[in-house]
N, C-alpha and C. Protein backbone atom coordinates (compact mmCIF):
# COMPACT_ATOMS: atom_id res chain seq x y z
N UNK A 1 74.34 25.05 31.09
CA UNK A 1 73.40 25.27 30.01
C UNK A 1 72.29 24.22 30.11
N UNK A 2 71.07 24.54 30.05
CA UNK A 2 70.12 23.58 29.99
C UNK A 2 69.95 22.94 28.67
N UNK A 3 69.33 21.56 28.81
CA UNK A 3 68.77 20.90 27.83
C UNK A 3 68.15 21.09 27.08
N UNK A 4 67.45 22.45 26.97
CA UNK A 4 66.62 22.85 26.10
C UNK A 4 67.07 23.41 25.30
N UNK A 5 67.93 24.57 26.10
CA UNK A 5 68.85 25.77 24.82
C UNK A 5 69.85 25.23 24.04
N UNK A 6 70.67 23.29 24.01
CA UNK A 6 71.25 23.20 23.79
C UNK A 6 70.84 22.69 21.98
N UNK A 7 69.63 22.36 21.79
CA UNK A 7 69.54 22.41 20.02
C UNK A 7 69.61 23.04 19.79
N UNK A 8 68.83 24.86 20.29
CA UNK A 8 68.53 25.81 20.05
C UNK A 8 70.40 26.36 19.29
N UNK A 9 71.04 26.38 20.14
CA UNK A 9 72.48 26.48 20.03
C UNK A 9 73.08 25.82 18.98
N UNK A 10 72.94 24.20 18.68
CA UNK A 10 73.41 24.09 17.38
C UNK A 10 73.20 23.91 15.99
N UNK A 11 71.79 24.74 16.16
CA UNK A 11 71.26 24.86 15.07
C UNK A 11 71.18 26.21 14.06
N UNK A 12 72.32 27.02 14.79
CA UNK A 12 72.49 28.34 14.84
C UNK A 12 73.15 28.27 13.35
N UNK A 13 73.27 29.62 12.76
CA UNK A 13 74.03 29.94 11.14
C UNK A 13 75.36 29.31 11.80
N UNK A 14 76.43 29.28 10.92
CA UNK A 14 78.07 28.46 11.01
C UNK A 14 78.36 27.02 11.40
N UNK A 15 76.64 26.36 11.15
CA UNK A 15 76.42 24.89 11.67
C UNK A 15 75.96 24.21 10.19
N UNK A 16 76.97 22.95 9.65
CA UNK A 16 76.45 21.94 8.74
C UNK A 16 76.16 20.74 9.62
N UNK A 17 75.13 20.72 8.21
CA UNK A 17 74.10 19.13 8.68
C UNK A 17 75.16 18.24 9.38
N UNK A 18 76.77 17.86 9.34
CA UNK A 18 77.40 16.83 9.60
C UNK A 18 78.08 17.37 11.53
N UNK A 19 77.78 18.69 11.97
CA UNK A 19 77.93 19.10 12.76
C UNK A 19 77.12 18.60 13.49
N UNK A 20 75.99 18.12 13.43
CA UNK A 20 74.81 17.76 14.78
C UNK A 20 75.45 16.28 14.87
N UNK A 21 76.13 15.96 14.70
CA UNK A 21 76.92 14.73 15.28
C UNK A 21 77.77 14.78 15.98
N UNK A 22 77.95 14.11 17.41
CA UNK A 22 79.24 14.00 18.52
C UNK A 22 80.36 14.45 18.03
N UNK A 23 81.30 15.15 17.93
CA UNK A 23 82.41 15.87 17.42
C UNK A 23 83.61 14.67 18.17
N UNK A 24 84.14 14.39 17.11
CA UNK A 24 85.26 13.60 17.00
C UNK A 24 86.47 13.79 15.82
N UNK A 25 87.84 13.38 16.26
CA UNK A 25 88.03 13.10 15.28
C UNK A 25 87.78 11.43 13.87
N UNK A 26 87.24 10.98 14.75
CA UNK A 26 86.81 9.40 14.51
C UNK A 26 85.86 9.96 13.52
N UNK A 27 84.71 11.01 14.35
CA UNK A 27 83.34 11.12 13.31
C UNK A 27 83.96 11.78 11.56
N UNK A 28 84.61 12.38 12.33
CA UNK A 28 85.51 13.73 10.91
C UNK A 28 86.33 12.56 9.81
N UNK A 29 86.45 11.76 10.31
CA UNK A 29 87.27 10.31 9.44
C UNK A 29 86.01 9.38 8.77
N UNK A 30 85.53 9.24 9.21
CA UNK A 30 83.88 8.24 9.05
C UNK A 30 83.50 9.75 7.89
N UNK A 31 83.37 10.71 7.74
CA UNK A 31 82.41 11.26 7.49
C UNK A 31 82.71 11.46 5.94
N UNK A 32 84.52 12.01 5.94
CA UNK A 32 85.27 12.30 4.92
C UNK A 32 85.15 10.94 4.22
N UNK A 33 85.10 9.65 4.38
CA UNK A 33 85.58 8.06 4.20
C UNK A 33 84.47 8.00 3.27
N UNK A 34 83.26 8.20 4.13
CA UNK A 34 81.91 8.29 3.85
C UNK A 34 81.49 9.21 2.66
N UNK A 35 81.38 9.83 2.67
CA UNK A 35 81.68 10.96 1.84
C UNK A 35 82.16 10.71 -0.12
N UNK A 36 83.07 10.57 0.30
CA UNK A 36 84.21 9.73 -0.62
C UNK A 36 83.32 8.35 -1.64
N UNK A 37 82.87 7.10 -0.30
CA UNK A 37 82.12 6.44 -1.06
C UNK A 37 80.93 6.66 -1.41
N UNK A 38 79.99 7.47 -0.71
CA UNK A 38 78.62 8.06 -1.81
C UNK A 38 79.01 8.33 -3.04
N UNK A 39 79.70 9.62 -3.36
CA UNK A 39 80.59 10.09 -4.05
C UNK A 39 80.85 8.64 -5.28
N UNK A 40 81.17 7.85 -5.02
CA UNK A 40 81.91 7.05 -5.86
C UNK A 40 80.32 5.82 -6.42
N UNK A 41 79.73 5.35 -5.31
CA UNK A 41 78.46 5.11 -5.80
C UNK A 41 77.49 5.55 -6.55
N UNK A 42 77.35 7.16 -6.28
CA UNK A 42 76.50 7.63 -6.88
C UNK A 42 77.10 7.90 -8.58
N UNK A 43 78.41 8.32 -8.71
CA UNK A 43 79.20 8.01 -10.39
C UNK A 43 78.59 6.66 -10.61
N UNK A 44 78.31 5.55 -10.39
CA UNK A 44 78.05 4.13 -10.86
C UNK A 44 76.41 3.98 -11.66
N UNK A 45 75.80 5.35 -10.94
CA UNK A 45 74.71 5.77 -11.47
C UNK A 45 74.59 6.53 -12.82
N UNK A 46 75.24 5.82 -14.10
CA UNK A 46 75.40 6.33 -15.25
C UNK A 46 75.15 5.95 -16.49
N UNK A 47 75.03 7.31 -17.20
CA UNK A 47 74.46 6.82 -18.60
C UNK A 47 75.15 7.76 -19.70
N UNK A 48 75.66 7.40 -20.76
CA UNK A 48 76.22 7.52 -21.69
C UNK A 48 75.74 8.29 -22.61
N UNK A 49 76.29 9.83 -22.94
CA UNK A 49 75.57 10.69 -23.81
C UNK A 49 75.94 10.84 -25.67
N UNK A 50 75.49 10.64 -26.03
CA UNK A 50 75.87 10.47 -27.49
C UNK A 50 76.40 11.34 -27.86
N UNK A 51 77.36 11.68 -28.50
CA UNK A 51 78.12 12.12 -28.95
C UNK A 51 79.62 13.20 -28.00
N UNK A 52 79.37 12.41 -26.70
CA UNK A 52 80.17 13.00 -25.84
C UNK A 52 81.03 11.88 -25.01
N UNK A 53 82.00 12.50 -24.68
CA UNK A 53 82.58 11.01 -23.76
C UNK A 53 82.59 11.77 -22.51
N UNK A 54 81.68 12.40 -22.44
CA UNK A 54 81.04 12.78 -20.79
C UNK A 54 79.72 11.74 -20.18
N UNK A 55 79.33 10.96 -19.41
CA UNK A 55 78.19 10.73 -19.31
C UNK A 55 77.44 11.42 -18.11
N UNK A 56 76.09 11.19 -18.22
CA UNK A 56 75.19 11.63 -16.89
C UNK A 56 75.07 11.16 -15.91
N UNK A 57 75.95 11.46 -14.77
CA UNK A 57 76.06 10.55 -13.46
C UNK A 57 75.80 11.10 -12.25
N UNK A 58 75.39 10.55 -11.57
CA UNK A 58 75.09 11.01 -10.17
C UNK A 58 76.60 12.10 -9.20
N UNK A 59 77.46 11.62 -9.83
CA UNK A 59 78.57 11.72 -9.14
C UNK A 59 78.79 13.46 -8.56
N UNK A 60 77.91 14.60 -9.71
CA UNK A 60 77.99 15.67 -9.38
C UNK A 60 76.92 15.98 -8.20
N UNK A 61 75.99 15.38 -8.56
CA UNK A 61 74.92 15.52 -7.14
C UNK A 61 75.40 15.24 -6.19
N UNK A 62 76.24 14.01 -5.80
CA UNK A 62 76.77 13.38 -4.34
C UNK A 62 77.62 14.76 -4.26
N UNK A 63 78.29 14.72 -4.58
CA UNK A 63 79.83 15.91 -4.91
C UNK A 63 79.00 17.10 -3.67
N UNK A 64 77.70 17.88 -4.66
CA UNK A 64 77.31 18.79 -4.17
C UNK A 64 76.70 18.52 -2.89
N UNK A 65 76.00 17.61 -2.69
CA UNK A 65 75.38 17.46 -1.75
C UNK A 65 76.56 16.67 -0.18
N UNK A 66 77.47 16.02 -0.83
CA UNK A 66 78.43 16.30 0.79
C UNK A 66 78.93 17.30 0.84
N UNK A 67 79.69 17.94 -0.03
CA UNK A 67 80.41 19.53 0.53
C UNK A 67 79.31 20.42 1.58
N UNK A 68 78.07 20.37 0.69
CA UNK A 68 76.47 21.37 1.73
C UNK A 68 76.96 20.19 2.73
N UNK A 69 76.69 19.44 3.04
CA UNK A 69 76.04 18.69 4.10
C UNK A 69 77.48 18.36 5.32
N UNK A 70 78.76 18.36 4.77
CA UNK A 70 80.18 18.62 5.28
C UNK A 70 80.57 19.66 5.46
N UNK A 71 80.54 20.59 5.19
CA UNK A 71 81.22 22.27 5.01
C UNK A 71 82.50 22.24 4.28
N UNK A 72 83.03 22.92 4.06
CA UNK A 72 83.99 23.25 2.86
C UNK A 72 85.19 22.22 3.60
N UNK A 73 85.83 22.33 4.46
CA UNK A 73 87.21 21.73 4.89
C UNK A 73 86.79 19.75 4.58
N UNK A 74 85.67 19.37 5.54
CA UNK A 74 85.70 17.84 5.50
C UNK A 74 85.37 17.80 4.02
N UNK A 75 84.26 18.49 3.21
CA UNK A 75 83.84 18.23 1.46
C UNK A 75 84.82 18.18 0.81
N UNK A 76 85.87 19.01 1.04
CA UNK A 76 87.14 18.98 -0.14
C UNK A 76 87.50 17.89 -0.02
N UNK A 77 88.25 17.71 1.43
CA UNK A 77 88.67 16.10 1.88
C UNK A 77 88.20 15.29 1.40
N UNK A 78 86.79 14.63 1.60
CA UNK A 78 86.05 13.96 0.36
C UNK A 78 86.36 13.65 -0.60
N UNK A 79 86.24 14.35 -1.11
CA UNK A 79 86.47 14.81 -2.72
C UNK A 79 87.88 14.59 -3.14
N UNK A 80 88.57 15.28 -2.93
CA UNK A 80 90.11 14.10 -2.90
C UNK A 80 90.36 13.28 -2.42
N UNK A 81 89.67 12.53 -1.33
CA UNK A 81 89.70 11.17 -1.01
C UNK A 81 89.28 10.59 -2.75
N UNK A 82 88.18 10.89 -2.99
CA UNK A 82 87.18 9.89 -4.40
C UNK A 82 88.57 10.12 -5.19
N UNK A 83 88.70 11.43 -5.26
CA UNK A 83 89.49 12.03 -6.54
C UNK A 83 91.18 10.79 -6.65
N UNK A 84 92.29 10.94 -5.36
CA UNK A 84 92.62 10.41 -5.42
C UNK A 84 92.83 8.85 -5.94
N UNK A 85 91.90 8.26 -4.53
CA UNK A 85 91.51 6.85 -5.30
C UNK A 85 91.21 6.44 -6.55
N UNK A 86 90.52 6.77 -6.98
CA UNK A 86 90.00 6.76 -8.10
C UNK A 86 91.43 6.80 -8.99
N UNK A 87 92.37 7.86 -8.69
CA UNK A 87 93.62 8.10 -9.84
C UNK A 87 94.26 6.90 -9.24
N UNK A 88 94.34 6.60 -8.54
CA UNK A 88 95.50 5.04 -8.04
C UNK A 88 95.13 3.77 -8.17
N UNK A 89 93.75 3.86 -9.04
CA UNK A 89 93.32 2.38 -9.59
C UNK A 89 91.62 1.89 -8.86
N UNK A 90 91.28 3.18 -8.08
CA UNK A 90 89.66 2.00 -7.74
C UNK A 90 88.72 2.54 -8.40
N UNK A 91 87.98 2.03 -9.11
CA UNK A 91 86.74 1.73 -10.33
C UNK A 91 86.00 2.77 -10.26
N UNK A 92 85.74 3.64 -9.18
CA UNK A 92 84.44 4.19 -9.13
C UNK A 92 84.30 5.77 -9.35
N UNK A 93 84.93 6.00 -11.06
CA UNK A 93 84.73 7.01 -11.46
C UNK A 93 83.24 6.78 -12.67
N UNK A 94 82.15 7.66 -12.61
CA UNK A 94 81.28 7.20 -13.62
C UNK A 94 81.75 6.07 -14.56
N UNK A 95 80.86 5.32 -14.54
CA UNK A 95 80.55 3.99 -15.30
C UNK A 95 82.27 2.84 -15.27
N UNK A 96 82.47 2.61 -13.77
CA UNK A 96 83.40 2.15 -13.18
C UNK A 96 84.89 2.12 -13.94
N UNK A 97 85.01 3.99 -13.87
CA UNK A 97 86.34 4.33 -14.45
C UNK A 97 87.49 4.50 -13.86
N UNK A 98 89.16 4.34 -13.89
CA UNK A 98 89.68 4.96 -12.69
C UNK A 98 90.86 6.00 -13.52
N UNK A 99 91.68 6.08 -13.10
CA UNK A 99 93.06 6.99 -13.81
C UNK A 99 92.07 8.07 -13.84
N UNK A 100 93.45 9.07 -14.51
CA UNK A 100 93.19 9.86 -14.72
C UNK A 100 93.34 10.87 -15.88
N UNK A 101 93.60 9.99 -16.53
CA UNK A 101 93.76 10.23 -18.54
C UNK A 101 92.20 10.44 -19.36
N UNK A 102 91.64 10.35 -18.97
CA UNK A 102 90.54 10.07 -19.00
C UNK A 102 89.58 11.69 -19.13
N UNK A 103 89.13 11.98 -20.62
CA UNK A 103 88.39 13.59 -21.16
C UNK A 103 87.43 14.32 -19.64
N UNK A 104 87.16 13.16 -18.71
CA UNK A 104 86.38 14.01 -17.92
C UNK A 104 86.79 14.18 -16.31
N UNK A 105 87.97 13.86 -16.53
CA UNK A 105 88.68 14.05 -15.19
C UNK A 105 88.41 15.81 -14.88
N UNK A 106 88.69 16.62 -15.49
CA UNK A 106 88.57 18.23 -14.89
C UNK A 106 87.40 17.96 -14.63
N UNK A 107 86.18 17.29 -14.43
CA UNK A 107 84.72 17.86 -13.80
C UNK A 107 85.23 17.39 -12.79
N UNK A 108 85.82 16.31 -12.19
CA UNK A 108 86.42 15.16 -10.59
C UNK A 108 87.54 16.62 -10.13
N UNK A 109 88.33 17.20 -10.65
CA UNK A 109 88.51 18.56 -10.36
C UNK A 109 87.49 19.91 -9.60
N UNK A 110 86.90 20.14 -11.05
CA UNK A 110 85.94 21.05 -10.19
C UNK A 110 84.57 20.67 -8.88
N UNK A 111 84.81 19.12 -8.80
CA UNK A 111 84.07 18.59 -8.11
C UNK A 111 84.48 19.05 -7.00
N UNK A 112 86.07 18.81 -6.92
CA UNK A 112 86.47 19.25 -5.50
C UNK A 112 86.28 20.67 -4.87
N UNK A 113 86.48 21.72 -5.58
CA UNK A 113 86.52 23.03 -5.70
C UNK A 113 84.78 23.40 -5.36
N UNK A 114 83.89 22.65 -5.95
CA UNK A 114 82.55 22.85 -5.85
C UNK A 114 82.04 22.24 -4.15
N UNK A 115 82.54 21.42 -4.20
CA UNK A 115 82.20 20.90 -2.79
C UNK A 115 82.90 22.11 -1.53
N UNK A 116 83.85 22.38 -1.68
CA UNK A 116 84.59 23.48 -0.90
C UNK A 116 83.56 24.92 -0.88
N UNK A 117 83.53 25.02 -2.55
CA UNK A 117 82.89 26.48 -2.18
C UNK A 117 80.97 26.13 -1.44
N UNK A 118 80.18 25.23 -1.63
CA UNK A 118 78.92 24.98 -1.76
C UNK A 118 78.85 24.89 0.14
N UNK A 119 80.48 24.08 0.47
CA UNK A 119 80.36 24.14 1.81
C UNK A 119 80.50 24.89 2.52
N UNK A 120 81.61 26.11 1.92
CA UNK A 120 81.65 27.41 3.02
C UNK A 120 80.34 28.30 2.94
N UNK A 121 79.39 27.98 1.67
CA UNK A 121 78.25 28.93 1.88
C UNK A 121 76.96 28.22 2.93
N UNK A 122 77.08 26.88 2.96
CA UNK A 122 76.37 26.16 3.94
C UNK A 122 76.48 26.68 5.28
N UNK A 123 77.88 27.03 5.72
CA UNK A 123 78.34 27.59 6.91
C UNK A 123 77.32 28.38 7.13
N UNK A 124 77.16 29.21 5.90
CA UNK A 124 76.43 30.94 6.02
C UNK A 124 74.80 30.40 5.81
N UNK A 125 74.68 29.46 6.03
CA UNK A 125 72.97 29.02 5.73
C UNK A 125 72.42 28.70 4.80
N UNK A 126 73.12 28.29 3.88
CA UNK A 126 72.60 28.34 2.02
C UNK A 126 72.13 27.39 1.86
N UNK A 127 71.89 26.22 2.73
CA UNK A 127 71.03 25.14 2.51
C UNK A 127 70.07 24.77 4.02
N UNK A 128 69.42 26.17 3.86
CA UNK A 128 68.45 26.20 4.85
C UNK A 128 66.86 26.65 4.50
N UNK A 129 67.45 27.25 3.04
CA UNK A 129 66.10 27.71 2.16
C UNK A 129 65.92 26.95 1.45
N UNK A 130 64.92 27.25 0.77
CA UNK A 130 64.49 26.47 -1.07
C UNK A 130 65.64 27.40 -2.20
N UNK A 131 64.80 28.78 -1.93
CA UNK A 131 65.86 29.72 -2.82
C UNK A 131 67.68 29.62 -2.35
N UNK A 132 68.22 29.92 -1.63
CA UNK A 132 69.45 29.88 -0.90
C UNK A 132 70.49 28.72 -1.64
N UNK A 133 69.38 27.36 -1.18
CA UNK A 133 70.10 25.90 -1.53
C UNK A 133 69.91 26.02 -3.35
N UNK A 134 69.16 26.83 -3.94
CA UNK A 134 69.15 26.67 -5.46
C UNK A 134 70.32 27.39 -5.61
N UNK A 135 70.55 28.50 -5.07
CA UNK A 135 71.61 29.30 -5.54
C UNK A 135 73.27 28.51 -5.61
N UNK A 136 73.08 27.94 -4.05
CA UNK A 136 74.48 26.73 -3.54
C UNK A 136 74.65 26.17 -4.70
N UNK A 137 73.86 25.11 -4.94
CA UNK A 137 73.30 24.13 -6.27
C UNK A 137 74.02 24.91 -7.52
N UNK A 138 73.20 25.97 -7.89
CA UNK A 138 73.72 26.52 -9.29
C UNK A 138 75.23 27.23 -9.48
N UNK A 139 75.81 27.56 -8.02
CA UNK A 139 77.44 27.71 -8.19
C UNK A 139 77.82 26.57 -8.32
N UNK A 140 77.65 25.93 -7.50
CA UNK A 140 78.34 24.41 -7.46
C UNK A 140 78.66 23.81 -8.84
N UNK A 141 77.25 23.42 -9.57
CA UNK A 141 77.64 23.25 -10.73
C UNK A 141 78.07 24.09 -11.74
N UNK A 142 78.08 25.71 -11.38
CA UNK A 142 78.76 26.10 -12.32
C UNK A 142 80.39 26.17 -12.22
N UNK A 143 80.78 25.77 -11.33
CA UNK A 143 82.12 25.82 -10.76
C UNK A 143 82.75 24.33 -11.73
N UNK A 144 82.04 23.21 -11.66
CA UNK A 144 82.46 22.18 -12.17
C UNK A 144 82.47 21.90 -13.47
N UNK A 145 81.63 22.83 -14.25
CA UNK A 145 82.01 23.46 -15.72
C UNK A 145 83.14 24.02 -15.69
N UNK A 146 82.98 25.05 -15.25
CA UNK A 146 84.05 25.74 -15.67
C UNK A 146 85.37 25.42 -15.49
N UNK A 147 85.80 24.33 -14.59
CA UNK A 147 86.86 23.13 -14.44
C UNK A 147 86.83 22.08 -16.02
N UNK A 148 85.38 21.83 -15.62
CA UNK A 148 85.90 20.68 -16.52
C UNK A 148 85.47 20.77 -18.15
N UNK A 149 85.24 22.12 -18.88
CA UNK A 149 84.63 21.81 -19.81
C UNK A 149 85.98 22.55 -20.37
N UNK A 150 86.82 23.21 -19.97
CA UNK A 150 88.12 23.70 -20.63
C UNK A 150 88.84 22.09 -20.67
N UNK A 151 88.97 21.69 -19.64
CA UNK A 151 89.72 20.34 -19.48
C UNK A 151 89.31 19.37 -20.55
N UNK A 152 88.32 19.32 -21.04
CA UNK A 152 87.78 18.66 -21.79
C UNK A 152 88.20 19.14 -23.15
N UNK A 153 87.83 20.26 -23.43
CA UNK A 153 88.53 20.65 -24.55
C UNK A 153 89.92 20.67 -25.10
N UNK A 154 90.83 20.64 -24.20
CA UNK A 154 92.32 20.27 -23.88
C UNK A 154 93.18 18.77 -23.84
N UNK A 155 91.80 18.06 -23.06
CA UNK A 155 92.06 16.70 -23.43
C UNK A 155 91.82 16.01 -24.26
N UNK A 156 90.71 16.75 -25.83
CA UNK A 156 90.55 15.79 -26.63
C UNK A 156 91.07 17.03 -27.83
N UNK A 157 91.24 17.91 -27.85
CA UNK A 157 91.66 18.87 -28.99
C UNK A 157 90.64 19.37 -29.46
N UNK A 158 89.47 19.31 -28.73
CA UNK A 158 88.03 20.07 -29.27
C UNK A 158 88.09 21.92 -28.74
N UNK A 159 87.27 22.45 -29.96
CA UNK A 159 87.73 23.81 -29.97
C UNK A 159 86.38 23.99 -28.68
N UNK A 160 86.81 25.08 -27.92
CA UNK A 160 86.00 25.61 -26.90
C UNK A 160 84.49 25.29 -27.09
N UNK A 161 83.86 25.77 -28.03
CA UNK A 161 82.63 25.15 -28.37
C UNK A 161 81.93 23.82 -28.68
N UNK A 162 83.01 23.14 -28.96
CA UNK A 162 82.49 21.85 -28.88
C UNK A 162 82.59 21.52 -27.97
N UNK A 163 83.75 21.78 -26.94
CA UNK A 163 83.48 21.63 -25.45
C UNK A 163 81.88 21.84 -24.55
N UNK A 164 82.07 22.88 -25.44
CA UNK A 164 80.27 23.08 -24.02
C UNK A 164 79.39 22.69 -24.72
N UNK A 165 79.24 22.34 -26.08
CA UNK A 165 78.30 21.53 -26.97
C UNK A 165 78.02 19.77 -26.30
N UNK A 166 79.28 19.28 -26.15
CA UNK A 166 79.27 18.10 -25.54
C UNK A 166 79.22 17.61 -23.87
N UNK A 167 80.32 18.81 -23.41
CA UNK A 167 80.41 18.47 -21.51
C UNK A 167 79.71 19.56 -20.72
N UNK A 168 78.50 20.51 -21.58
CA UNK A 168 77.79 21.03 -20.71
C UNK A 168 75.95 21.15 -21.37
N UNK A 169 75.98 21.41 -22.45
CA UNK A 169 74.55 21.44 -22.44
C UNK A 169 74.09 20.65 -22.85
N UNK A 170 74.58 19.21 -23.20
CA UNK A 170 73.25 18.17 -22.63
C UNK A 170 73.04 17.55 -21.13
N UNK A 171 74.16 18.74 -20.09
CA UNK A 171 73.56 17.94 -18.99
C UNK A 171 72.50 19.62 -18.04
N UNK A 172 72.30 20.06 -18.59
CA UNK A 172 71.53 21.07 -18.13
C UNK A 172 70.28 20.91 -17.56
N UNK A 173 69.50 19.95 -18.31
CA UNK A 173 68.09 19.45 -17.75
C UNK A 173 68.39 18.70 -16.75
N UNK A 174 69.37 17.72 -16.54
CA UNK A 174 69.79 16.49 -15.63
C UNK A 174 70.13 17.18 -14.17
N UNK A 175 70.98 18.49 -14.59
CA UNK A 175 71.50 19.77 -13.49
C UNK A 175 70.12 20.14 -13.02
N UNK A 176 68.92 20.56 -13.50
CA UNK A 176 68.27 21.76 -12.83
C UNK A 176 67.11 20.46 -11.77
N UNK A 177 66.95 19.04 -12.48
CA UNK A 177 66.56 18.20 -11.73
C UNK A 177 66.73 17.76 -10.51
N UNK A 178 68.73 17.76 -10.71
CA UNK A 178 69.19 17.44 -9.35
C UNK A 178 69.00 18.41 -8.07
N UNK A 179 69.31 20.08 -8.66
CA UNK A 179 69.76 21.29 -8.01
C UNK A 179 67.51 21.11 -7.11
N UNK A 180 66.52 20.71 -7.99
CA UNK A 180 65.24 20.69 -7.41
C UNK A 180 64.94 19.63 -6.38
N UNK A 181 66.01 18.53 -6.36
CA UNK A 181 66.21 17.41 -5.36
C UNK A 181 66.70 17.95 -4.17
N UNK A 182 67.66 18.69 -4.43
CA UNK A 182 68.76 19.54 -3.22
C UNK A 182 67.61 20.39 -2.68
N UNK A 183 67.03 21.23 -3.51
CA UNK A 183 65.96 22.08 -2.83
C UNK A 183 65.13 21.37 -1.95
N UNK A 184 64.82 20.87 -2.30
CA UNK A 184 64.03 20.27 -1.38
C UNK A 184 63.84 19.13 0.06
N UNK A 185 65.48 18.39 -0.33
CA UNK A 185 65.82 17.61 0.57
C UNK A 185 66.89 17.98 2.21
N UNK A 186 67.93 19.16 1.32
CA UNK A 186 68.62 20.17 2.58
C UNK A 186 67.36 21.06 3.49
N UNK A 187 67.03 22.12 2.95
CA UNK A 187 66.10 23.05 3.77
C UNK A 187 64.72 21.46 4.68
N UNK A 188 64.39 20.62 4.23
CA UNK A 188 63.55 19.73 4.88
C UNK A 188 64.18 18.98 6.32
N UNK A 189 65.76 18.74 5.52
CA UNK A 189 66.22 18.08 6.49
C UNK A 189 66.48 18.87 8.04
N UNK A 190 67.02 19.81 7.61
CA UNK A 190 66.82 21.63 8.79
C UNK A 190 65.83 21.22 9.29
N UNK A 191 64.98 21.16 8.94
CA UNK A 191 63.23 21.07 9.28
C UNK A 191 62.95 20.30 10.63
N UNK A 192 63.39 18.85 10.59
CA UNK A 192 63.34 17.92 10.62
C UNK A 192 64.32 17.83 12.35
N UNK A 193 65.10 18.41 11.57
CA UNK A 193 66.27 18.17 12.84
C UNK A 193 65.54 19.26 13.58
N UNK A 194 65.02 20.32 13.18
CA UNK A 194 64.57 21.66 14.36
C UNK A 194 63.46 20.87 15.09
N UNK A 195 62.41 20.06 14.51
CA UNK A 195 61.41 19.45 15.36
C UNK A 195 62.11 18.34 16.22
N UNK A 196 62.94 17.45 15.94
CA UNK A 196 63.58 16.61 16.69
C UNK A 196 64.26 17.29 18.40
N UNK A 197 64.74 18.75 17.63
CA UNK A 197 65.53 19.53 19.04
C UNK A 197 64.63 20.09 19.91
């Protein structure tokens, strides 16, 4: 195969962004590890919503954005890497939380589940568009509602509605901000790597 056809080749649909890297199992360990601590940094990025013991943290953006950028098998991994840790004592659940007693553990749930599904549609190209990656984006987070806003309601005895009163629609504006970050930063990065090949 020549040198030329060989970007051409892995830049093909059933290819995530973490695929244009030397295939190892070393890289697949680094990536999941990696993964894991964005994930846990970007939760540290938080702010406290009044009248909810949910706050607004980065932690769902990282979430979404390694599963796209991992594909569903290494993103889950991830994601129960954070998820785990996090339950066995290290700090870096939003606003340096760990356990797992805690009203907003089901979103660190559907985090995982969101990263899985956001990554098998990456496979299929969903973060190669503007439109495509909004769509990824808007399952993703709707997947991590629907985990964690029952969970929420369960863990504090709040009736269903106060559930989505508190652990979903004040983060809606914060959601459609991030999901316009994703738009624009996946389909660019494609971009980017196609001029490089």
């Amino acid at each position: 195969m020549s040198t030329a056809a060989a970007p051409v080749r892995s830049l093909r649909a059933g290819t995530v962004l973490a695929d244009l890297l030397p295939a190892s199992r070393a890289r697949d360990i680094a990536l999941v590890v990696g993964g894991a601590a964005l994930t846990g940094l970007a939760a540290q990025i938080s702010v406290p919503v009044p009248g909810s013991p949910v706050p607004v943290s980065g932690q769902t953006f990282a979430a979404l954005l390694v599963g796209t950028a991992l594909g569903a098998r290494r993103g889950f991994l991830a994601l129960a890497a954070y998820a785990v840790a996090g339950m066995a004592g290290v700090p870096w659940f939003a606003q340096a939380t760990s356990g797992y007693g805690m009203p907003s553990f089901g979103y660190i749930l559907g985090m995982m589940l969101a990263a899985t599904v956001v990554g098998a549609l990456a496979r299929r190209g969903a973060d190669r568009s503007v439109l495509r990656t909004a769509g990824a984006m808007a399952l993703g987070s709707a997947i991590i509602y629907a985990v964690g806003v029952p969970y929420l309601a369960l863990a504090t005895g709040m009736t269903f509605g106060q559930a989505v009163a508190a652990g979903l629609t004040p983060f809606l504006i914060g959601d459609a901000l991030k999901a316009a970050l994703a738009m624009g930063a996946l389909p660019a990065a494609w971009k980017l790597v196609g001029r490089k090949g």
